[in-house]
C-alpha atoms as a PDB file:
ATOM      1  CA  UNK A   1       5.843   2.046   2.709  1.00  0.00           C
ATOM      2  CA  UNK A   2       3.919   0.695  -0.154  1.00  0.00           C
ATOM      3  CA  UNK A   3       6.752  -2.383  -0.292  1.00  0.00           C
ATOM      4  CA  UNK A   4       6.327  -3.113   3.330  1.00  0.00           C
ATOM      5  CA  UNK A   5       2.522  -3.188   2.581  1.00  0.00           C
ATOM      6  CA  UNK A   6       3.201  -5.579  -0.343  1.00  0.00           C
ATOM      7  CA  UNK A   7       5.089  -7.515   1.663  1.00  0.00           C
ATOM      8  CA  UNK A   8       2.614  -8.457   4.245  1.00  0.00           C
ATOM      9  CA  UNK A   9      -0.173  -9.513   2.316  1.00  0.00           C
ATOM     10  CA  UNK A  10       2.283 -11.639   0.305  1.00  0.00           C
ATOM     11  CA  UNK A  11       2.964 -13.274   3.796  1.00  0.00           C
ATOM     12  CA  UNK A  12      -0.601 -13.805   4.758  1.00  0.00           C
ATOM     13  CA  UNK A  13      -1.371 -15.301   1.180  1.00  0.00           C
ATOM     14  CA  UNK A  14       1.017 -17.573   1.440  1.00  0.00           C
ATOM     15  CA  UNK A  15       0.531 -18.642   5.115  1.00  0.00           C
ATOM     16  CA  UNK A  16      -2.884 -19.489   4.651  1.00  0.00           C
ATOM     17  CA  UNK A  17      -1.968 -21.356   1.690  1.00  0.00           C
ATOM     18  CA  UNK A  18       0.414 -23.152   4.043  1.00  0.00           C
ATOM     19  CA  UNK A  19      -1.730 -23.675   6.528  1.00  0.00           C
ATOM     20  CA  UNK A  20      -4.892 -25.457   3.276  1.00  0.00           C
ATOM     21  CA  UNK A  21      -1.976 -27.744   2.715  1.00  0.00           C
ATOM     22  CA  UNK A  22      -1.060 -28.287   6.337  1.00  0.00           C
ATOM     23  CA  UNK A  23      -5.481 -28.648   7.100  1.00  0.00           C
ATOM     24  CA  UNK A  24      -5.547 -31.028   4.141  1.00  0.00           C
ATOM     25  CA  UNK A  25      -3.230 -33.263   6.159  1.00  0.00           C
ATOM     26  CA  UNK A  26      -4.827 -32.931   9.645  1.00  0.00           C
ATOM     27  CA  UNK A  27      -3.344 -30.577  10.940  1.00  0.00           C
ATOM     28  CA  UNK A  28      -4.164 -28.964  14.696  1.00  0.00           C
ATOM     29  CA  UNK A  29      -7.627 -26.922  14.630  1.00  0.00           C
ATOM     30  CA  UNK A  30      -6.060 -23.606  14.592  1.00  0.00           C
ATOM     31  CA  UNK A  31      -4.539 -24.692  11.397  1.00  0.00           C
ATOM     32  CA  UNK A  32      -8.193 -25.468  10.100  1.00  0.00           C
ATOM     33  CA  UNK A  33      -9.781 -22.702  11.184  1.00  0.00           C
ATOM     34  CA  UNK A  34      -6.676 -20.283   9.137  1.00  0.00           C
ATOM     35  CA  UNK A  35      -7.391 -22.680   6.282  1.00  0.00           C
ATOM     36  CA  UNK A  36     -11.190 -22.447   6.220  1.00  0.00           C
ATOM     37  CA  UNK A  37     -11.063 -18.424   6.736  1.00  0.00           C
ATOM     38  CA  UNK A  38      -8.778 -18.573   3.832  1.00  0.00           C
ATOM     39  CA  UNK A  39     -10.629 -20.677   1.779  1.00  0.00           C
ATOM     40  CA  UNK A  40     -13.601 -18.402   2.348  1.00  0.00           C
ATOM     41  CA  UNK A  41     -11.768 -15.105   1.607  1.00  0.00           C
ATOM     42  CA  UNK A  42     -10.991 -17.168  -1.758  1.00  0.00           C
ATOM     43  CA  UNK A  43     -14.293 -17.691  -2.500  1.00  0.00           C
ATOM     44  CA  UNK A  44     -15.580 -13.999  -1.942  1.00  0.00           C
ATOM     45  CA  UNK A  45     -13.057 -12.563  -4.283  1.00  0.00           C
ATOM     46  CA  UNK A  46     -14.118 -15.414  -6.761  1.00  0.00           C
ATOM     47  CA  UNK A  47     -17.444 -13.902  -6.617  1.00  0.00           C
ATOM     48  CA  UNK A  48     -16.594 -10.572  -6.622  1.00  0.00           C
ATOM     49  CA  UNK A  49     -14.944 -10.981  -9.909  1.00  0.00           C
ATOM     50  CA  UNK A  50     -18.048 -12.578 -11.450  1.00  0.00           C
ATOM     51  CA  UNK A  51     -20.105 -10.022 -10.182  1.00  0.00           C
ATOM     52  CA  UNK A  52     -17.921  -7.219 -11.784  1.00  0.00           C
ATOM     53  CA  UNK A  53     -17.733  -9.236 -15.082  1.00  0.00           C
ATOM     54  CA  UNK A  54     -21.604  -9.238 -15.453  1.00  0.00           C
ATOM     55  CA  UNK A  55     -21.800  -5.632 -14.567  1.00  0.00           C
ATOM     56  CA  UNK A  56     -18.887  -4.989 -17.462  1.00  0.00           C
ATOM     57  CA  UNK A  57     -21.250  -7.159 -20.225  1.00  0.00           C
ATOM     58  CA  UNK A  58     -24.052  -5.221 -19.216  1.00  0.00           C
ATOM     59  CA  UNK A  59     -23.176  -2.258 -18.750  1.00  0.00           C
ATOM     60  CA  UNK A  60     -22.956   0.419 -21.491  1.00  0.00           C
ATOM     61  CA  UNK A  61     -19.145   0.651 -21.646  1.00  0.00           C
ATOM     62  CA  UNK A  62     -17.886   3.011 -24.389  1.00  0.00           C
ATOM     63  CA  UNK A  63     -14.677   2.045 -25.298  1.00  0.00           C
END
């Protein structure tokens, strides 16, 4: 089950990369609009990360 999961968000990734590439080129809109969601989805779990960095630095972590 876990595989199959695995599996289809390795799809998606790589379909919306596909479809950047294919955008970058002119491609139709629904290629844009696959291309911008994924672009944005990028960006979120870019600042996600930095948000959860600062909170690690800050934080009182006893390790």
């Amino acid at each position: 089950m876990v595989v199959v999961l695995l599996v289809g968000v390795l799809v998606l990734v790589v379909g919306g990369c596909v479809c950047v590439v294919w955008a970058q080129r002119g491609g139709p809109r629904w290629v844009r609009v696959v291309a911008h969601l994924t672009l944005g989805a990028g960006e979120l779990l870019r600042a996600s990360e930095k948000r959860g960095r600062r909170r690690g630095l800050n934080g009182s972590g006893g390790d």
